[in-house]
N, C-alpha and C. Protein backbone atom coordinates (compact mmCIF):
# COMPACT_ATOMS: atom_id res chain seq x y z
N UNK A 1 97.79 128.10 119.15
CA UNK A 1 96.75 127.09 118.92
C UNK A 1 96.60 126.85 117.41
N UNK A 2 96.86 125.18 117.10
CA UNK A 2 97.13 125.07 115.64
C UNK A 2 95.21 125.40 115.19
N UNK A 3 95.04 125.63 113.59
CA UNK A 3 93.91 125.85 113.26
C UNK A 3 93.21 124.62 113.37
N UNK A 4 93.46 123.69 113.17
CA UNK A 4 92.28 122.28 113.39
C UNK A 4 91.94 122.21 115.06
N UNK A 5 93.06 122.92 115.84
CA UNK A 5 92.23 122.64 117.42
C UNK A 5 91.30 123.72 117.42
N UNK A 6 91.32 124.61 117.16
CA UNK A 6 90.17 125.83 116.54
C UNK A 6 88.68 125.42 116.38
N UNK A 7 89.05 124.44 115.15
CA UNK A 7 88.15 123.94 114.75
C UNK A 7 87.35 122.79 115.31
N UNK A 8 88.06 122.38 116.42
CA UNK A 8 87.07 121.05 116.96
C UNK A 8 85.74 121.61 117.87
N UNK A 9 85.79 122.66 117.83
CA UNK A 9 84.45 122.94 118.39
C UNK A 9 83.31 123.59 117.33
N UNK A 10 83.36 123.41 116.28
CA UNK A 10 82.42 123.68 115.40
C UNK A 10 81.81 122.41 115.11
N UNK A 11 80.31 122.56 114.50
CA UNK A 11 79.23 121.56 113.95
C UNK A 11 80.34 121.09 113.02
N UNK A 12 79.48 119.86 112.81
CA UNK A 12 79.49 118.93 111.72
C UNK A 12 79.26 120.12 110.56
N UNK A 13 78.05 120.34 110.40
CA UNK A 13 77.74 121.32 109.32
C UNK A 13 78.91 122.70 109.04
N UNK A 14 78.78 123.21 110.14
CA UNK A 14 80.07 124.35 110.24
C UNK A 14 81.50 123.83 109.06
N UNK A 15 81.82 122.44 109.65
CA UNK A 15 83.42 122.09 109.10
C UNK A 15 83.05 121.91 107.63
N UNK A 16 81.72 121.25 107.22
CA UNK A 16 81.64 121.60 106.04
C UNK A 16 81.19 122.56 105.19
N UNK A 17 80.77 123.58 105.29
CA UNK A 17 81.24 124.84 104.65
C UNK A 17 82.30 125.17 104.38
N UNK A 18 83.26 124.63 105.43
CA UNK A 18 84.52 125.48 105.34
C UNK A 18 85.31 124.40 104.48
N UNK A 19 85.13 123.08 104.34
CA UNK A 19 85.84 122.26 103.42
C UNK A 19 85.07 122.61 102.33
N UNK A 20 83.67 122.97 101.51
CA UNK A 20 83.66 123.54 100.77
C UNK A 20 84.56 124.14 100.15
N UNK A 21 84.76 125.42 101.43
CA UNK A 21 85.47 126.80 100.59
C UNK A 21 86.87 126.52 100.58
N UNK A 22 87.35 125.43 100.59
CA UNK A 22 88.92 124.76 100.47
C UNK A 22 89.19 125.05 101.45
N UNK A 23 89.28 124.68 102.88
CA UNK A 23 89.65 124.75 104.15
C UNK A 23 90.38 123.11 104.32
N UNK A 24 91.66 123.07 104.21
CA UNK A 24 91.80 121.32 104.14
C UNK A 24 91.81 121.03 105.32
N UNK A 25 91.72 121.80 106.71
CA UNK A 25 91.70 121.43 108.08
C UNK A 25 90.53 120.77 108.23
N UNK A 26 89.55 121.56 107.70
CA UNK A 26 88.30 121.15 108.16
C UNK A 26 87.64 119.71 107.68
N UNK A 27 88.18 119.53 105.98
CA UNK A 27 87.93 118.20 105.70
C UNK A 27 88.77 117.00 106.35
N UNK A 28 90.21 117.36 106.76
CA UNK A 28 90.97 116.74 107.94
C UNK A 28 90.03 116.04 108.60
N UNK A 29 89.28 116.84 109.52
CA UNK A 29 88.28 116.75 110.95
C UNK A 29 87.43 116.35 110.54
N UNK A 30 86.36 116.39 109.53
CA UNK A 30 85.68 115.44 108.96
C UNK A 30 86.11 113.99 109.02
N UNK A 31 86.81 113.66 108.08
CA UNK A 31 87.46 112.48 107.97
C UNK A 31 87.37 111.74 108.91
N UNK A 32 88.38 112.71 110.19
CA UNK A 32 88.59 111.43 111.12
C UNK A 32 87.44 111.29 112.55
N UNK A 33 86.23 112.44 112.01
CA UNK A 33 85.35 112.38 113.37
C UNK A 33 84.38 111.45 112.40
N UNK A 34 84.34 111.11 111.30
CA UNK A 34 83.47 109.56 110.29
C UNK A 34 84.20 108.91 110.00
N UNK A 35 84.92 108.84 110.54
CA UNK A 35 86.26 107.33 110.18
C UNK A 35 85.53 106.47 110.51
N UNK A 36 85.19 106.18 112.19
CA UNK A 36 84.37 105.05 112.86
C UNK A 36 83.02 104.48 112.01
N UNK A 37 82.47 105.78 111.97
CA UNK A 37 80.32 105.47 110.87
C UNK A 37 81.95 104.64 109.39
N UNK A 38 82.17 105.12 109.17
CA UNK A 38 82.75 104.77 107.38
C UNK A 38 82.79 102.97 108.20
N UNK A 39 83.56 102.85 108.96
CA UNK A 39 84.20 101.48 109.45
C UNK A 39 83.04 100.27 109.83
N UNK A 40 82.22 100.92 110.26
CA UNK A 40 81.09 100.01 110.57
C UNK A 40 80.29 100.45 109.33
N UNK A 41 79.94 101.39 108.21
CA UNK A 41 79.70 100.69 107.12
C UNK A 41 80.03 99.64 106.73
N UNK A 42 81.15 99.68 106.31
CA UNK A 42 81.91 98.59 105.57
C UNK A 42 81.75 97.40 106.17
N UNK A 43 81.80 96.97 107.62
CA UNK A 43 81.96 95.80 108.67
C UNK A 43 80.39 95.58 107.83
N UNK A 44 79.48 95.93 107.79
CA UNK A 44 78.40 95.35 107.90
C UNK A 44 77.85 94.95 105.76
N UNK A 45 78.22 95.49 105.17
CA UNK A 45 78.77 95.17 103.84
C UNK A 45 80.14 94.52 103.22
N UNK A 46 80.51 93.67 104.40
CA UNK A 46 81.84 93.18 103.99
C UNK A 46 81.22 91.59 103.08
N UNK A 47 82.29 91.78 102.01
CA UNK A 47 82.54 91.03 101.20
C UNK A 47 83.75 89.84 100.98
N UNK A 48 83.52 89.00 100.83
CA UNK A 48 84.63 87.59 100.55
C UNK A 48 85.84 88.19 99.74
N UNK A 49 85.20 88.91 98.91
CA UNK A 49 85.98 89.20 97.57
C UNK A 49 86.39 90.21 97.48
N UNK A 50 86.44 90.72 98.39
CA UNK A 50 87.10 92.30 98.26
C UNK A 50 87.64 92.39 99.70
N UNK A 51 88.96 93.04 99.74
CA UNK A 51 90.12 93.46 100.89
C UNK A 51 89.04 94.75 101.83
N UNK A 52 88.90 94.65 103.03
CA UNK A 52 88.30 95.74 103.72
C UNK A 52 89.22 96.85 103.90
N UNK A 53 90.60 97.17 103.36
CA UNK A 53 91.05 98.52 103.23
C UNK A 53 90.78 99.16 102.01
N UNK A 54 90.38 98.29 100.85
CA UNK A 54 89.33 98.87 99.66
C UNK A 54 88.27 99.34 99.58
N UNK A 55 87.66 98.46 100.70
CA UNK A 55 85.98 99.14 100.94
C UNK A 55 86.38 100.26 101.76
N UNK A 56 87.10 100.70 102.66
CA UNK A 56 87.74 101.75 103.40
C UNK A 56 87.25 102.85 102.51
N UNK A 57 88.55 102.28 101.70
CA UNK A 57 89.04 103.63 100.77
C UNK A 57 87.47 104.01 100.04
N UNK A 58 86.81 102.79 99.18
CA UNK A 58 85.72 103.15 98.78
C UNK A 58 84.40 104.30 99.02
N UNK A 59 84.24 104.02 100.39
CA UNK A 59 83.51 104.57 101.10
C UNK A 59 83.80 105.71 101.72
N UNK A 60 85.08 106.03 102.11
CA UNK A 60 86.02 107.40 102.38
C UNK A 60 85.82 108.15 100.84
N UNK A 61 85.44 107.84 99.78
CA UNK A 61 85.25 108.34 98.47
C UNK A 61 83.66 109.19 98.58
N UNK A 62 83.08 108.53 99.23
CA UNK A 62 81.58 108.64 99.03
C UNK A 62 81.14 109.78 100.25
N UNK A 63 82.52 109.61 101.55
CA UNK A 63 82.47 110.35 102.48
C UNK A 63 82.61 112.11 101.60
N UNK A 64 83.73 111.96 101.33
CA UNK A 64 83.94 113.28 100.31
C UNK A 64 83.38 113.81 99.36
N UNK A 65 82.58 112.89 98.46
CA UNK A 65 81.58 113.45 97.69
C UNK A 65 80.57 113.85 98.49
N UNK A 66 79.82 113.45 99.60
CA UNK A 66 79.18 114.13 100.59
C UNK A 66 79.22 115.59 100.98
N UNK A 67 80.68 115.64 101.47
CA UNK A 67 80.87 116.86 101.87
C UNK A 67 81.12 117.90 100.68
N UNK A 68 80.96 117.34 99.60
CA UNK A 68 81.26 118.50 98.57
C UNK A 68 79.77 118.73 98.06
N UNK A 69 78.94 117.84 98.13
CA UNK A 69 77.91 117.86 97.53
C UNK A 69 76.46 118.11 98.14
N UNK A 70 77.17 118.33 99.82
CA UNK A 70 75.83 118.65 100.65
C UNK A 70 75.12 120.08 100.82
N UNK A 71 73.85 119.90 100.65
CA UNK A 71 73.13 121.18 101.01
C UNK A 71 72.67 121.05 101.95
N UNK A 72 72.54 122.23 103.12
CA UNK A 72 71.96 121.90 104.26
C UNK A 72 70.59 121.88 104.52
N UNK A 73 70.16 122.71 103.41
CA UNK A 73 68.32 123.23 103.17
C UNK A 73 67.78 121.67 103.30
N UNK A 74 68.44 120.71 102.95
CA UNK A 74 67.83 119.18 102.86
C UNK A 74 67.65 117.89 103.90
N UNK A 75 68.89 118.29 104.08
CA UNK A 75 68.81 116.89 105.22
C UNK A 75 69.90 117.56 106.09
N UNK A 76 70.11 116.69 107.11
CA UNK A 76 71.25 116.84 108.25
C UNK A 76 72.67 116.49 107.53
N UNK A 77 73.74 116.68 107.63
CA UNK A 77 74.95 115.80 106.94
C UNK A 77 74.90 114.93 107.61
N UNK A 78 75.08 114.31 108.46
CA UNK A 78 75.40 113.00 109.00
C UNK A 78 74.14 112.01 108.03
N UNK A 79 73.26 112.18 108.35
CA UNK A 79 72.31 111.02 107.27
C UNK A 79 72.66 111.22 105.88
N UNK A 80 72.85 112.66 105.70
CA UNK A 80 73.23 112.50 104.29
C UNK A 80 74.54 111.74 103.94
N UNK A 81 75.46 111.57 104.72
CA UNK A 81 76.57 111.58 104.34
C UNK A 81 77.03 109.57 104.64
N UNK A 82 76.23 109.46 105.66
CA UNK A 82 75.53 108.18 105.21
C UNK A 82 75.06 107.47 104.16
N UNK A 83 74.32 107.89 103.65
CA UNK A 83 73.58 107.26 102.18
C UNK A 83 75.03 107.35 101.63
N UNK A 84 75.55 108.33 101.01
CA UNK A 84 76.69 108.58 100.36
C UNK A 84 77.41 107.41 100.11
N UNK A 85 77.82 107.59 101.18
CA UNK A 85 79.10 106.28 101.91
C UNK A 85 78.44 104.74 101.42
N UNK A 86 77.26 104.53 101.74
CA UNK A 86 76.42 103.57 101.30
C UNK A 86 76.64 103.14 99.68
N UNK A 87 75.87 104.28 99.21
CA UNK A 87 75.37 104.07 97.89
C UNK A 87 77.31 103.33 97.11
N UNK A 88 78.28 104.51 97.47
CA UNK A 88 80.09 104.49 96.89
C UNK A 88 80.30 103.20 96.96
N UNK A 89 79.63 102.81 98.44
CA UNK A 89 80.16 100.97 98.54
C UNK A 89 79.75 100.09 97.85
N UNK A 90 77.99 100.16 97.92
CA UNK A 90 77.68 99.06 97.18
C UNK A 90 77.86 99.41 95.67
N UNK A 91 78.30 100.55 95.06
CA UNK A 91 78.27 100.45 93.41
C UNK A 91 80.33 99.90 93.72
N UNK A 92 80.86 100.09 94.27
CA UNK A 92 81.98 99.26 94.26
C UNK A 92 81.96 97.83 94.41
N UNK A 93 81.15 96.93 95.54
CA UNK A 93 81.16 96.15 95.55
C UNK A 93 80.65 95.47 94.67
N UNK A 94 79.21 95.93 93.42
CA UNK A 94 78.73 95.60 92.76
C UNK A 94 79.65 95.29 91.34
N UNK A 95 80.73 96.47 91.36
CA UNK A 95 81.29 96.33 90.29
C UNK A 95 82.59 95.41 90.46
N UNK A 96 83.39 95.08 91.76
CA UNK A 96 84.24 94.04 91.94
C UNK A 96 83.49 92.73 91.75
N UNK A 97 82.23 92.80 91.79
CA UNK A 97 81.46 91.22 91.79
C UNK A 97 81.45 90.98 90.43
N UNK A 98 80.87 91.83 89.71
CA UNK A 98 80.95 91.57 88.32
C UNK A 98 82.20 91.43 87.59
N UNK A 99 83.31 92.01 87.88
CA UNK A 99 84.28 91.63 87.38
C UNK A 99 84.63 92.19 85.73
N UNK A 100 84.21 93.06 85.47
CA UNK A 100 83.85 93.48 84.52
C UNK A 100 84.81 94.34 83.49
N UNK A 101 86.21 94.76 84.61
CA UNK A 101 86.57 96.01 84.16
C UNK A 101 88.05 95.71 84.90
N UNK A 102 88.87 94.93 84.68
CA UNK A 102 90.07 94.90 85.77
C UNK A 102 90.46 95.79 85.77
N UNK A 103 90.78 96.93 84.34
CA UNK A 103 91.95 97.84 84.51
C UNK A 103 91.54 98.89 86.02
N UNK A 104 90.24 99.25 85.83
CA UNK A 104 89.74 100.28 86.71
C UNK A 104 89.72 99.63 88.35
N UNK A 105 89.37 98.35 88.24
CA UNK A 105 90.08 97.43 89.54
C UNK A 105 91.61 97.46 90.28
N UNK A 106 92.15 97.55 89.34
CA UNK A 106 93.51 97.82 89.54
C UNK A 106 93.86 99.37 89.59
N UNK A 107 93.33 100.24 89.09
CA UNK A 107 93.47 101.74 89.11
C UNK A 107 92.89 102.22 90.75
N UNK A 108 91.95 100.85 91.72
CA UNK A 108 91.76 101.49 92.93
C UNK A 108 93.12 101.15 93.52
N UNK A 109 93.58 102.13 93.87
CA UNK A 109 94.80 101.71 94.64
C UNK A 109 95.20 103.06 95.58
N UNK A 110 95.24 102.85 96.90
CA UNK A 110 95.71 103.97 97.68
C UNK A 110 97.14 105.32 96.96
N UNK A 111 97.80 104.68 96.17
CA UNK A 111 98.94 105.55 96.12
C UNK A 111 98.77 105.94 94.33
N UNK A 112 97.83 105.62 94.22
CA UNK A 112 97.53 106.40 92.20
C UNK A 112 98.53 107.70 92.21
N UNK A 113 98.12 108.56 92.84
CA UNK A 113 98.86 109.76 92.35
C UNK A 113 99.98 110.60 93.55
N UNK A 114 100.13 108.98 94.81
CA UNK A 114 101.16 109.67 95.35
C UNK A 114 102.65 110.10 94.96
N UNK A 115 102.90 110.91 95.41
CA UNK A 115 104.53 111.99 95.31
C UNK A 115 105.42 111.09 95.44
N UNK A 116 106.35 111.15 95.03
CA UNK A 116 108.00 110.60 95.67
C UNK A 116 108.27 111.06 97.45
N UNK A 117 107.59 112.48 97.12
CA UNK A 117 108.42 112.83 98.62
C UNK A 117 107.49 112.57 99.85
N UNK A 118 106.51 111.52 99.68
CA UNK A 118 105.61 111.32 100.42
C UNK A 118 106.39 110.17 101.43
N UNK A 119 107.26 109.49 100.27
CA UNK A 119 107.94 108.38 101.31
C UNK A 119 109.23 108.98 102.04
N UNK A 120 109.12 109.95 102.38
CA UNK A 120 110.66 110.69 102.84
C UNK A 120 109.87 110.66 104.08
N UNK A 121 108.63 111.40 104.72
CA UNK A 121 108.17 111.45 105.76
C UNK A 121 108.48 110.41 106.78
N UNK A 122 108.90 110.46 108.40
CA UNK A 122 109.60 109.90 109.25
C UNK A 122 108.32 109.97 109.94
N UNK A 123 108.45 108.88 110.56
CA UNK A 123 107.16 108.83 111.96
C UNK A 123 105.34 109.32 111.40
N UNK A 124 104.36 108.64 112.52
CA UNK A 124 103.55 108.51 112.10
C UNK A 124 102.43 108.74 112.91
N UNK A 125 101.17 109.36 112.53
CA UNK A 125 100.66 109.42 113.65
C UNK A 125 98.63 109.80 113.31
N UNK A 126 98.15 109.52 114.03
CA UNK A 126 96.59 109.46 113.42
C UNK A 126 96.21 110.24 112.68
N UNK A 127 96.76 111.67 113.02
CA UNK A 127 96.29 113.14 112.04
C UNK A 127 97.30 112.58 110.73
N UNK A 128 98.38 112.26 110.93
CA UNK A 128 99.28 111.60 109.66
C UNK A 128 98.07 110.83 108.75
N UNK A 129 97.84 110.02 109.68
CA UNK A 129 96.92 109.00 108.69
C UNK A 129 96.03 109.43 107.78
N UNK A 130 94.92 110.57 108.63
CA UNK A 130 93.95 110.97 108.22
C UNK A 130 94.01 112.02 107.52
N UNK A 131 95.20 113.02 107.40
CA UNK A 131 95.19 113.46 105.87
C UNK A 131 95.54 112.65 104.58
N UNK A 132 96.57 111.63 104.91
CA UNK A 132 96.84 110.70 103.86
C UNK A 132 95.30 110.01 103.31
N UNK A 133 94.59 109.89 104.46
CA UNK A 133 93.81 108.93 103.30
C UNK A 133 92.73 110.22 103.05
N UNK A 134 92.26 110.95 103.38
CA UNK A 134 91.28 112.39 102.87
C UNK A 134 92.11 112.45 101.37
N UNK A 135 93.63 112.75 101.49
CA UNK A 135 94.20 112.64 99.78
C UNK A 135 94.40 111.26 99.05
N UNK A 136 93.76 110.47 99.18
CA UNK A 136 93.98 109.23 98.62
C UNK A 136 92.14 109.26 98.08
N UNK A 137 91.20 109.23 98.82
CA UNK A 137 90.39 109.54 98.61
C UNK A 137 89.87 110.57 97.34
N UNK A 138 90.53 111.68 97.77
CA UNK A 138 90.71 112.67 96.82
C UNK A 138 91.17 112.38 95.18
N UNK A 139 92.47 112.00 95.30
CA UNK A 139 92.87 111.58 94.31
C UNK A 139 92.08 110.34 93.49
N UNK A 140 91.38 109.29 93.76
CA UNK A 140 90.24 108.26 93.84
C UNK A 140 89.46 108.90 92.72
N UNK A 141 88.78 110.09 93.42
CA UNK A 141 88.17 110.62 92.81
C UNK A 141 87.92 111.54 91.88
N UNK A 142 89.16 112.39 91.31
CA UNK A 142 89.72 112.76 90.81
C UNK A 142 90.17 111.98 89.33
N UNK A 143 90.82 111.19 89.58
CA UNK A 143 91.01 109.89 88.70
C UNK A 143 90.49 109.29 87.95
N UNK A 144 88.69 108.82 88.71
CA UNK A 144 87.56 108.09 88.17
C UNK A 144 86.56 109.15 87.37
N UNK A 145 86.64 110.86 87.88
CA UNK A 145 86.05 111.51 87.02
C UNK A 145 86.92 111.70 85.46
N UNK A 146 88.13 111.77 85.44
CA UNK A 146 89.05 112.11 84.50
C UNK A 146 88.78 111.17 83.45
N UNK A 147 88.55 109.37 83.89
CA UNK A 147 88.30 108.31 83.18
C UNK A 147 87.00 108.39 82.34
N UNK A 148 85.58 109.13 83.15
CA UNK A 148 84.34 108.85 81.97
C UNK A 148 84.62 109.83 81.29
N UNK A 149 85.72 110.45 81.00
CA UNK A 149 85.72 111.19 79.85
C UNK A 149 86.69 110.50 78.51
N UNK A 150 87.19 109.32 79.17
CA UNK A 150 87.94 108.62 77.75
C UNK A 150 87.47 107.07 77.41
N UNK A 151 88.26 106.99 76.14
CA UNK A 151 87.42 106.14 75.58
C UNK A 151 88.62 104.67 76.47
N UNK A 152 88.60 103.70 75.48
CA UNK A 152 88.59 102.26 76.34
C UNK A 152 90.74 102.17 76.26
N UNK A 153 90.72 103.06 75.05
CA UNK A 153 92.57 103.01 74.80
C UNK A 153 93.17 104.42 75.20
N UNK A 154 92.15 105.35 75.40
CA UNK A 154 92.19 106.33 76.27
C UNK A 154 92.84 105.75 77.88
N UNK A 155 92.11 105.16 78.25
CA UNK A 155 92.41 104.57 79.58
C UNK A 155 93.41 103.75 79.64
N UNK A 156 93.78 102.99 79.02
CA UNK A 156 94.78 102.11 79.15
C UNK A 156 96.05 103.43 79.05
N UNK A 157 95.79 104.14 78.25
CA UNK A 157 96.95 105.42 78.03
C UNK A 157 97.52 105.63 79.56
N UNK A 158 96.21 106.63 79.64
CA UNK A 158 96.35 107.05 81.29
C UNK A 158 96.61 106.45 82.37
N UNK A 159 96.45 105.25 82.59
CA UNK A 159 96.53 104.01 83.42
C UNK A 159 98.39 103.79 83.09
N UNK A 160 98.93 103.76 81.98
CA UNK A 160 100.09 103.53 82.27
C UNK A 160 100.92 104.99 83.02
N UNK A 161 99.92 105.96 81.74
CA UNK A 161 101.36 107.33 82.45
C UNK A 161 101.05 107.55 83.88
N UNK A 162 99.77 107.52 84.63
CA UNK A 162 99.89 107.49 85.94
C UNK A 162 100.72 106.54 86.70
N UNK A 163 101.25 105.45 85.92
CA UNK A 163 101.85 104.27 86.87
C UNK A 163 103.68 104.78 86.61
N UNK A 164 103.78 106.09 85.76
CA UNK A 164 105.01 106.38 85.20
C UNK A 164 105.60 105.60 84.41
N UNK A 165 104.70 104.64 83.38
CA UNK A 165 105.67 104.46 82.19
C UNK A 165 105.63 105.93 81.18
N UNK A 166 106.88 106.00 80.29
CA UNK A 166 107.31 106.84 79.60
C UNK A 166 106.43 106.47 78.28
N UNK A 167 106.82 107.15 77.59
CA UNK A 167 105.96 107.51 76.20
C UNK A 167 106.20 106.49 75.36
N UNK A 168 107.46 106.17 75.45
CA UNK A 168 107.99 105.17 74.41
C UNK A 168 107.85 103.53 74.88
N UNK A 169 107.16 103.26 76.41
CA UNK A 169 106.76 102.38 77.26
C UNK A 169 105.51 102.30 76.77
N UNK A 170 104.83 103.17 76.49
CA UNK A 170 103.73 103.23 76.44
C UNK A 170 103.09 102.75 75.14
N UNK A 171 103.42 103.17 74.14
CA UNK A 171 103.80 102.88 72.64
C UNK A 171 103.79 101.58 72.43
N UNK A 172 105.46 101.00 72.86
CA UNK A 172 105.79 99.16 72.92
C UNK A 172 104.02 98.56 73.38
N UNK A 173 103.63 99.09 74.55
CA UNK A 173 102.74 98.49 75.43
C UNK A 173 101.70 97.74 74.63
N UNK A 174 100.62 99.03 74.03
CA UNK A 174 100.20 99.22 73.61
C UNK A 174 99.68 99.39 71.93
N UNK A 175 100.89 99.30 71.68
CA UNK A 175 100.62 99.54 70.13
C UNK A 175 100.43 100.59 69.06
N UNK A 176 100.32 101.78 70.14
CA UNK A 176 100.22 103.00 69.51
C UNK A 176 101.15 104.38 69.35
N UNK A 177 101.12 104.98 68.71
CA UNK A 177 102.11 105.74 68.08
C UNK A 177 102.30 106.90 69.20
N UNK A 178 103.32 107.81 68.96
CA UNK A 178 103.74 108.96 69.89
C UNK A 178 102.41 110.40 69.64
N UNK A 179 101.96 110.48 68.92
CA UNK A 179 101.36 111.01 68.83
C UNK A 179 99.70 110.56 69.87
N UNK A 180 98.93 109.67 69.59
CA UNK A 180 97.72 109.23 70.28
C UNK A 180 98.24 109.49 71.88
N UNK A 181 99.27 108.87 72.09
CA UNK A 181 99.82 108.53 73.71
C UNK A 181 100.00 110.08 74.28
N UNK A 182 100.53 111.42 73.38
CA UNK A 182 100.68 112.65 73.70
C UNK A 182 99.37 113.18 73.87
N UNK A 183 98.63 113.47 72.85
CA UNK A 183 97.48 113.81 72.28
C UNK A 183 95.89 113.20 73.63
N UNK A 184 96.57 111.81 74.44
CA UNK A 184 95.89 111.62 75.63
C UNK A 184 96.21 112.27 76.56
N UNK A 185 97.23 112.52 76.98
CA UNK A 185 97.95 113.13 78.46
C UNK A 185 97.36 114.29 77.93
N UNK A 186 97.90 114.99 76.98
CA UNK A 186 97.04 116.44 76.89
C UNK A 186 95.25 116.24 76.98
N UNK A 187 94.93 115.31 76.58
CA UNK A 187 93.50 115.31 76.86
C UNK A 187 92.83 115.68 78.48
N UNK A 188 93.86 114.54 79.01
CA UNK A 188 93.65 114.61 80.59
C UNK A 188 93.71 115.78 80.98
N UNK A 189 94.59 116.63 80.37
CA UNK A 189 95.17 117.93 81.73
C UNK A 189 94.10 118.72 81.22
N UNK A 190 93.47 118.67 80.11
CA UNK A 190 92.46 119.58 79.52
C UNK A 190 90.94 119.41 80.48
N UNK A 191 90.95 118.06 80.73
CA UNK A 191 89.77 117.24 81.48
C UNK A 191 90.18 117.67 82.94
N UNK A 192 90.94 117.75 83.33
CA UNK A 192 91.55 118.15 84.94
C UNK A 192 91.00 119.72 85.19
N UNK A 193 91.14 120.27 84.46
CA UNK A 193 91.40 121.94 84.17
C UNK A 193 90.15 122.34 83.91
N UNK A 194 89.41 121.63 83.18
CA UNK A 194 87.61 122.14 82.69
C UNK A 194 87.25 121.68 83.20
N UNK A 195 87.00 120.50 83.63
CA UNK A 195 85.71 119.48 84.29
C UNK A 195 85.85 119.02 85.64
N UNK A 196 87.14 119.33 86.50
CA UNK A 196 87.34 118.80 87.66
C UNK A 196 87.03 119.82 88.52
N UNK A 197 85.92 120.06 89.68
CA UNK A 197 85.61 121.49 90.70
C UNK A 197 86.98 121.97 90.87
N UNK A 198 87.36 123.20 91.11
CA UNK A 198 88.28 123.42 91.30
C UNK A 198 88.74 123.26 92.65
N UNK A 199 87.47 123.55 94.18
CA UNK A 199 87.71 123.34 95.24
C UNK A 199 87.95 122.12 95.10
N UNK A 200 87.87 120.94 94.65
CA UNK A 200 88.61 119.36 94.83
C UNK A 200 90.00 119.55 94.40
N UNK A 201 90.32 120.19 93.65
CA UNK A 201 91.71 120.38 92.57
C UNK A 201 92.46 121.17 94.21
N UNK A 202 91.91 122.17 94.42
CA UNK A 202 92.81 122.62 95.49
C UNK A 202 92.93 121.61 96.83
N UNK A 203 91.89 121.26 97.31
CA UNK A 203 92.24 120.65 98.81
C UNK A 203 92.99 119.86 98.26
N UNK A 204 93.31 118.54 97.05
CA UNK A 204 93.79 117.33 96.93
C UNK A 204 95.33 118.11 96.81
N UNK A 205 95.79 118.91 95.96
CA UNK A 205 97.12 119.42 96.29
C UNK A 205 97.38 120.28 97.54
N UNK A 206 96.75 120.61 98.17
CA UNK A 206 97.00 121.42 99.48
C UNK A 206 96.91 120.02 100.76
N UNK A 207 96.59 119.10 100.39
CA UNK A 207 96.84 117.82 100.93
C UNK A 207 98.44 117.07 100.72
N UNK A 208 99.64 117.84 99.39
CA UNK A 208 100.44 117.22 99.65
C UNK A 208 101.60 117.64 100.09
């Protein structure tokens, strides 16, 4: 008996403790037992101007900060985890309306920090899905914390080396020397390493 069938008989609350304590099964089962609440969020905040596999992803963001950020002494998770999902959407939708910020518009994108060997995988299937997007999510968020820590050419830095231009791509791009463009990437891994929970750092690689 694999460990996630284990797990389908525990609370809501139960699975999150254990995605707390880096259990990636359990945030698995999360995911896909609020896939539906995430979906009819979004249906009912849908926007002209924005793709509904963005608000998806959006709100699958807000799902996970939930579960990392819930105490039980307070509320139930399910309401909590509600608001969550809520609040992730409308400060997304608020900020696609305004228009304010393309690069970070363009930085939402399902595959930011996917692998090469992610596209080797053959066949497909709902639990497929639903760890892919729990790490897409992940990574989302991951990403957007790494960003309020740099400045405006900071980001454009990072924004290319995540897209895998090279150093000397980066440079032409941009305008700036080998040094600033190094001196960022090391910033990041410094920002990854101090400031990112570490239980997020683990489930998002134990997700690939």
């Amino acid at each position: 008996m694999s460990v996630k069938h284990r797990l389908r008989a525990k609370r809501n609350e139960e699975l999150v403790n254990l995605a707390q304590a880096g259990l990636k099964e359990a945030l698995d089962l999360i995911v896909e037992r609020y896939y539906p609440m995430v979906c009819k969020i979004c249906s009912k905040y849908y926007a002209p101007w924005a793709e509904f596999d963005d608000m998806v992803q959006s709100a699958l963001v807000g799902l996970i900060k939930a579960v990392y950020y819930y105490q039980p002494d307070r509320s139930g998770f399910t309401s909590f985890a509600w608001r969550s999902v809520e609040s992730e959407l409308k400060s997304f939708l608020t900020f696609l309306n305004r228009k304010k910020n393309k690069l970070l518009t363009d930085a939402l994108s399902v595959d930011l920090l996917a692998s090469s060997e992610d596209s080797e995988e053959t066949g497909y299937s709902f639990e497929d899905g639903v760890r892919s997007t729990a790490r897409d999510a992940l990574a989302e968020m991951i990403v957007e914390r790494v960003k309020a820590f740099l400045n405006e050419i900071e980001i454009d830095i990072f924004q290319m080396w995540l897209d895998g231009f090279s150093y000397e791509e980066i440079q032409q791009a941009l305008g700036v020397n080998f040094k600033k463009v190094d001196n960022t990437v090391q910033k990041v891994k410094r920002v990854v390493k101090e400031k990112i929970d570490p239980v997020i750092l683990r489930s998002f690689f134990e997700e690939r």
